[in-house]
Structure formats: C-alpha cells, structure tokens
N, C-alpha and C. Protein backbone atom coordinates (compact mmCIF):
# COMPACT_ATOMS: atom_id res chain seq x y z
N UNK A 1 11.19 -67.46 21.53
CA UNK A 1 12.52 -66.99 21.75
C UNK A 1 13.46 -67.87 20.92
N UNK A 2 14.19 -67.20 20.54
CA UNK A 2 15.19 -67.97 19.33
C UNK A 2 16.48 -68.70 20.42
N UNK A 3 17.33 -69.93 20.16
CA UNK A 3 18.24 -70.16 20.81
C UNK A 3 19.18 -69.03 21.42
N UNK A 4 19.84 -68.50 20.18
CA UNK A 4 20.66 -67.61 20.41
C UNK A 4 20.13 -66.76 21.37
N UNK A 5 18.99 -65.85 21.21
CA UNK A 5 18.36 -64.84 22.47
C UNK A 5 18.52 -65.84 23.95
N UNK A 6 17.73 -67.08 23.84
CA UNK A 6 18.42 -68.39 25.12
C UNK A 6 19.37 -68.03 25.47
N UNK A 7 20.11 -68.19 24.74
CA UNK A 7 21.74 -68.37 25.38
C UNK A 7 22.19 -67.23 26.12
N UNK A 8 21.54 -65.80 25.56
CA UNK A 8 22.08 -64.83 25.79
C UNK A 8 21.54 -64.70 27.13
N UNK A 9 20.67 -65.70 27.69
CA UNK A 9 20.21 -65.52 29.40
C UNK A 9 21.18 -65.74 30.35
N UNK A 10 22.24 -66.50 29.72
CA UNK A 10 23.05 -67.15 30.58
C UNK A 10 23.87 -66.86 31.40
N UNK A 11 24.28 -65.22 30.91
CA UNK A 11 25.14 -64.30 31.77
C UNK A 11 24.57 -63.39 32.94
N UNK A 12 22.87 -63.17 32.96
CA UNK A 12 22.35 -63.06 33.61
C UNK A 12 22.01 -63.93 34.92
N UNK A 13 22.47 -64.87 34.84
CA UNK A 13 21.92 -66.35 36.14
C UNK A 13 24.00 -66.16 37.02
N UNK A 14 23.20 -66.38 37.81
CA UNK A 14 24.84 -66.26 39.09
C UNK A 14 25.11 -67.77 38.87
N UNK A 15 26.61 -67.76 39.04
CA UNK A 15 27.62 -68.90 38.88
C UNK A 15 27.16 -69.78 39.83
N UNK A 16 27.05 -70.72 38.68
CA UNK A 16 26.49 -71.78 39.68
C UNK A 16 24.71 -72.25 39.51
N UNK A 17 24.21 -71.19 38.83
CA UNK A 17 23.11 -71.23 38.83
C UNK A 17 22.21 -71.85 37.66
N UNK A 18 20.98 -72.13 37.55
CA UNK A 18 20.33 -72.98 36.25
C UNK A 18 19.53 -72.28 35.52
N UNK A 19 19.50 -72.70 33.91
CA UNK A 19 18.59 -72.22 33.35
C UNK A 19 17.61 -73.24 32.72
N UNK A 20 16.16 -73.17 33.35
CA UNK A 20 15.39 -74.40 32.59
C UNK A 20 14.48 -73.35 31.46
N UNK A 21 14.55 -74.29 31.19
CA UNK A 21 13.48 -73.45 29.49
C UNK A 21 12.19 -74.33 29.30
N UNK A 22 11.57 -74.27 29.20
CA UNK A 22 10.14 -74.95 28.55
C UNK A 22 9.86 -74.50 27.25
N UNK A 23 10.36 -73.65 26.94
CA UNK A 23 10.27 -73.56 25.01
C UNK A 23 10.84 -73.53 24.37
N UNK A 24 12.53 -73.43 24.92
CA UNK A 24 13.91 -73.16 23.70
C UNK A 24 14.77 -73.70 24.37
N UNK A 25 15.54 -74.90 23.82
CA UNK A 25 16.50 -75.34 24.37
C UNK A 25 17.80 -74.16 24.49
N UNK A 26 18.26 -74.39 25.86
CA UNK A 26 19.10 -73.48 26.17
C UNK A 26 20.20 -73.74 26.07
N UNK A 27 21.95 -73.74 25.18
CA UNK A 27 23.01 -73.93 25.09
C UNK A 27 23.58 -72.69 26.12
N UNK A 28 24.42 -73.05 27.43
CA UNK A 28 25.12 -71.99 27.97
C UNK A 28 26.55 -72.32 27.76
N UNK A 29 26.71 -70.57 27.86
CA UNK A 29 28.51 -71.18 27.10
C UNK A 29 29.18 -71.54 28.27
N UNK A 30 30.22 -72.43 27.87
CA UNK A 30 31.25 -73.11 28.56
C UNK A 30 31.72 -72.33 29.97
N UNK A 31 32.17 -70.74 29.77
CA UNK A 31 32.51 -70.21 29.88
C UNK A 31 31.73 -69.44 31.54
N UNK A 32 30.31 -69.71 30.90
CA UNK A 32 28.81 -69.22 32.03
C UNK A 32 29.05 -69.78 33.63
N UNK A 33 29.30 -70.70 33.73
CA UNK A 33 29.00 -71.53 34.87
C UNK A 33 27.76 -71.92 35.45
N UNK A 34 27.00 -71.69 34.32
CA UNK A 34 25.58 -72.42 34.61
C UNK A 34 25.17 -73.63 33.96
N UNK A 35 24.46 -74.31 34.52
CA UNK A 35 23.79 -75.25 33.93
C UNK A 35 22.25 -75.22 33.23
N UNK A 36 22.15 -75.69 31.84
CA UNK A 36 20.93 -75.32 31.01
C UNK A 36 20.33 -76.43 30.84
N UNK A 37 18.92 -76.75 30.86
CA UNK A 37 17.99 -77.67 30.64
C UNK A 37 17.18 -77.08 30.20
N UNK A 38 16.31 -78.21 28.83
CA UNK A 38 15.32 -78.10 28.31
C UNK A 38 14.49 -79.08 29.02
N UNK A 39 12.93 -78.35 29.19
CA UNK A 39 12.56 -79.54 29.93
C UNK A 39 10.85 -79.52 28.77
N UNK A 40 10.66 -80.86 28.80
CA UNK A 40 9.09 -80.91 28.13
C UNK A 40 8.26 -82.21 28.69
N UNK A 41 6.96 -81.21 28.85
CA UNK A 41 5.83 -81.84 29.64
C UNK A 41 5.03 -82.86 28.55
N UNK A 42 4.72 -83.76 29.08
CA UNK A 42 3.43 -84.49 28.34
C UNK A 42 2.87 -85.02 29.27
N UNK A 43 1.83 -85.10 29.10
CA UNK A 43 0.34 -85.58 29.85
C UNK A 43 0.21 -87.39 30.05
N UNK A 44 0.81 -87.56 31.05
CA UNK A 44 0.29 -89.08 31.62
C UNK A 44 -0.54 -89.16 32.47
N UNK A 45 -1.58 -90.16 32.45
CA UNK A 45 -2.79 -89.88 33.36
C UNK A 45 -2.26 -90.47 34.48
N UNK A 46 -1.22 -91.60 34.09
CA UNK A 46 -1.15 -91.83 35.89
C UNK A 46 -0.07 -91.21 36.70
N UNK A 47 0.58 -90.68 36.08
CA UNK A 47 1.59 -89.41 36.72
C UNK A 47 0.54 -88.45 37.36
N UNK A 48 -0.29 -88.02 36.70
CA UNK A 48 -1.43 -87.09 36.93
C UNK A 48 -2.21 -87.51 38.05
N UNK A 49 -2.46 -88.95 38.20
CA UNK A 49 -3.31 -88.99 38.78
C UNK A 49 -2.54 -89.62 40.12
N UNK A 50 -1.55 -89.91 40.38
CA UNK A 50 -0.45 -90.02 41.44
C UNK A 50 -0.39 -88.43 42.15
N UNK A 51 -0.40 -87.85 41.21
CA UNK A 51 -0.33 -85.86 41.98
C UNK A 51 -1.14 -85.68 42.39
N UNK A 52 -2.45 -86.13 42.19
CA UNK A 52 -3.38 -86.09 42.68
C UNK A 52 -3.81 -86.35 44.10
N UNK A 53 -3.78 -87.65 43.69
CA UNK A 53 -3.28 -88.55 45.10
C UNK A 53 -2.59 -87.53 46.07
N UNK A 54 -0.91 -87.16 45.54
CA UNK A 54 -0.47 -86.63 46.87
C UNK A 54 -0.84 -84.87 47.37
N UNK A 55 -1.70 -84.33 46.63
CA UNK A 55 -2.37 -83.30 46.94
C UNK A 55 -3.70 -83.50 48.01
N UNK A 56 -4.26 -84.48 47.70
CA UNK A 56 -5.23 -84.72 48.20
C UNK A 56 -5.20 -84.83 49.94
N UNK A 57 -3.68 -85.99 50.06
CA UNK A 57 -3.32 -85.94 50.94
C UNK A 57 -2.00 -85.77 51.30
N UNK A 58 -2.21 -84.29 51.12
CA UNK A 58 -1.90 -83.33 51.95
C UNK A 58 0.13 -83.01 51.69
N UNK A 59 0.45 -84.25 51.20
CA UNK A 59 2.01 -84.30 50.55
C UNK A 59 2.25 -82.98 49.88
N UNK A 60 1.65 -82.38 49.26
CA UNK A 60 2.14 -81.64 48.13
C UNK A 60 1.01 -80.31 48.15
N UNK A 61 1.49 -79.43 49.05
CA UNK A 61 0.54 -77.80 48.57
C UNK A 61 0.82 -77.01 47.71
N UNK A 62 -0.24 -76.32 47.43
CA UNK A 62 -0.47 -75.55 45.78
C UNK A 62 -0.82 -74.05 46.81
N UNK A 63 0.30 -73.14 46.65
CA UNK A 63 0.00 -72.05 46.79
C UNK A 63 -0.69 -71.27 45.67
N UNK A 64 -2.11 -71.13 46.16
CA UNK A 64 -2.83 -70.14 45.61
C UNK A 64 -3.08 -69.13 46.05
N UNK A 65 -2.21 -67.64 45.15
CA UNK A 65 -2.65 -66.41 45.80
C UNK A 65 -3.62 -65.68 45.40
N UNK A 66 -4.31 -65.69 44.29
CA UNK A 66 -5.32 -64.78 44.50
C UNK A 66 -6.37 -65.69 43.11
N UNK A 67 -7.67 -65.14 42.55
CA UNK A 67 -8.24 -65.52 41.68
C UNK A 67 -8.78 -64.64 40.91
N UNK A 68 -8.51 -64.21 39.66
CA UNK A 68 -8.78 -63.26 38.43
C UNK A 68 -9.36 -63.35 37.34
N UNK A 69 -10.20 -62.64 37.33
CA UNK A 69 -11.20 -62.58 36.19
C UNK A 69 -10.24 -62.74 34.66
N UNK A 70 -10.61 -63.56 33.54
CA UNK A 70 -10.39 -63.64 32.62
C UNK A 70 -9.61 -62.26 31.95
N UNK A 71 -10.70 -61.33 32.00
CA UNK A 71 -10.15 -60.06 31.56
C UNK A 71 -9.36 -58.97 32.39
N UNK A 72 -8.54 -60.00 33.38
CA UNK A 72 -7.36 -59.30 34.37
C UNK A 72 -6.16 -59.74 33.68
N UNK A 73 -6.13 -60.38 32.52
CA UNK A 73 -5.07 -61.16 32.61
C UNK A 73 -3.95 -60.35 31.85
N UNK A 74 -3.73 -60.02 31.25
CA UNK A 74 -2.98 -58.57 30.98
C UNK A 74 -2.57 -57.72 32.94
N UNK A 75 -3.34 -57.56 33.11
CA UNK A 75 -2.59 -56.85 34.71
C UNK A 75 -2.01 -58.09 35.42
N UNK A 76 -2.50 -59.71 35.42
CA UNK A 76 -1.74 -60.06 35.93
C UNK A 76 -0.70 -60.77 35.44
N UNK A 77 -0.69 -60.51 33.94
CA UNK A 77 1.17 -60.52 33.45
C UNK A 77 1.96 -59.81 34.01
N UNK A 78 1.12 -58.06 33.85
CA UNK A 78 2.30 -57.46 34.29
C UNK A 78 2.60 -57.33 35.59
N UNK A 79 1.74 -58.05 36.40
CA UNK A 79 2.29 -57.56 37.66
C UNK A 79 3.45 -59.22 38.08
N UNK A 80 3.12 -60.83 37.44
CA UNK A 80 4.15 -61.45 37.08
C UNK A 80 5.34 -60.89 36.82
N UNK A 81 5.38 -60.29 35.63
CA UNK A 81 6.96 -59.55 35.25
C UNK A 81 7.79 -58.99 35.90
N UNK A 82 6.46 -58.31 36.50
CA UNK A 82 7.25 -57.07 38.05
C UNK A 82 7.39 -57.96 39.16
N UNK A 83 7.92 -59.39 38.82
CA UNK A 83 7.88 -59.91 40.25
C UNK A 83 6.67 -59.39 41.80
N UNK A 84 6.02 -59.22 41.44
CA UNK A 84 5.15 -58.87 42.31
C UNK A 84 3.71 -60.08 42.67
N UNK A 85 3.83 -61.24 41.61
CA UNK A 85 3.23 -62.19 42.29
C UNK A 85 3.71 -63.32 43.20
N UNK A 86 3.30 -64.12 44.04
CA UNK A 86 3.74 -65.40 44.88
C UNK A 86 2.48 -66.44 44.61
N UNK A 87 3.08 -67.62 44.29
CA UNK A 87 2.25 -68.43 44.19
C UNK A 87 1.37 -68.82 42.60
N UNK A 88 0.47 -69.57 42.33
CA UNK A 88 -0.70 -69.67 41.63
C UNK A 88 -1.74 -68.37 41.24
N UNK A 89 -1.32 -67.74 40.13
CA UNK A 89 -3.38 -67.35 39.76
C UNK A 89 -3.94 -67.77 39.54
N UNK A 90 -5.54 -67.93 39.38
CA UNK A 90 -6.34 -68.72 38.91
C UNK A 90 -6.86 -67.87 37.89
N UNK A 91 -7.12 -68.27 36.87
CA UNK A 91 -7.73 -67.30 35.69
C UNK A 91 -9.18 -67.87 35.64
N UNK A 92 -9.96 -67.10 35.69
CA UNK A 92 -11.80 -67.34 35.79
C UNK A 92 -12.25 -66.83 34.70
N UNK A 93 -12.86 -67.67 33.72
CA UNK A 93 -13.12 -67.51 32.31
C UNK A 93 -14.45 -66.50 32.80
C-alpha cells in the first residue's frame, strides 16, 4: 500500500480513533482526529522468550479459533475480510 492510499484510511477510523500500520507508515491529516503509528517487529529472543514465560503461565491467552489446512487459506482470507473470524488460525502445512 502506497502512503498516500495510508492516509486515505484515515477518514474511515472515528474521531478519536488509531491507525497502526505494520507496512506503510501512516501520515493522518491534521484535520482526521486520529492518531497514526507505524509499528515494526524484530525478533528478540528474550522478549520472545519472556512471552513465553507468560503464556505458559497462564498471564497471557492466545485465542485460537479454529485450525486449517494449508490449502484453506484463500477461504480463510476471505472469510478474515468478511470479518467473520475471532481469534488465531492456525495454518497446517
């Protein structure tokens, strides 16, 4: 997604509301009343392995709703899109 298409999310989100991006930094106009963040992941093992920790016990649940065969994954985009999932898929190679 190009910035500009970004930006153009911004009138879509209610006043007051955020836009995080994980692939395009998002500029919202002045004007929006939202707030935009770019956010980017990198892999620390002991961040990682602290989540771990608090999954294990029991701090932190992972809603998983269902588990899908590799070659579901097309139906379960679209049923993502359609808001029609909750939670985690698991994709099964």
């Amino acid at each position: 997604m190009s910035p500009p298409d970004a930006a153009a999310l911004a009138p879509l989100v209610r006043p007051g509301g955020r836009i995080v991006s994980i692939a395009t930094p998002v500029e919202s106009p002045a004007d929006a009343g939202v707030t935009a963040m770019h956010m980017v992941a990198r892999n620390d093992v002991a961040q990682l392995a602290a989540l771990v920790e608090l999954v294990e016990a029991g701090a932190v649940a992972i809603d998983i709703s269902k588990s899908r065969p590799l070659t579901d994954l097309a139906d379960v985009h679209c049923l993502s899109e359609a808001g029609r999932t909750r939670g985690k898929v698991i994709i099964i190679p």
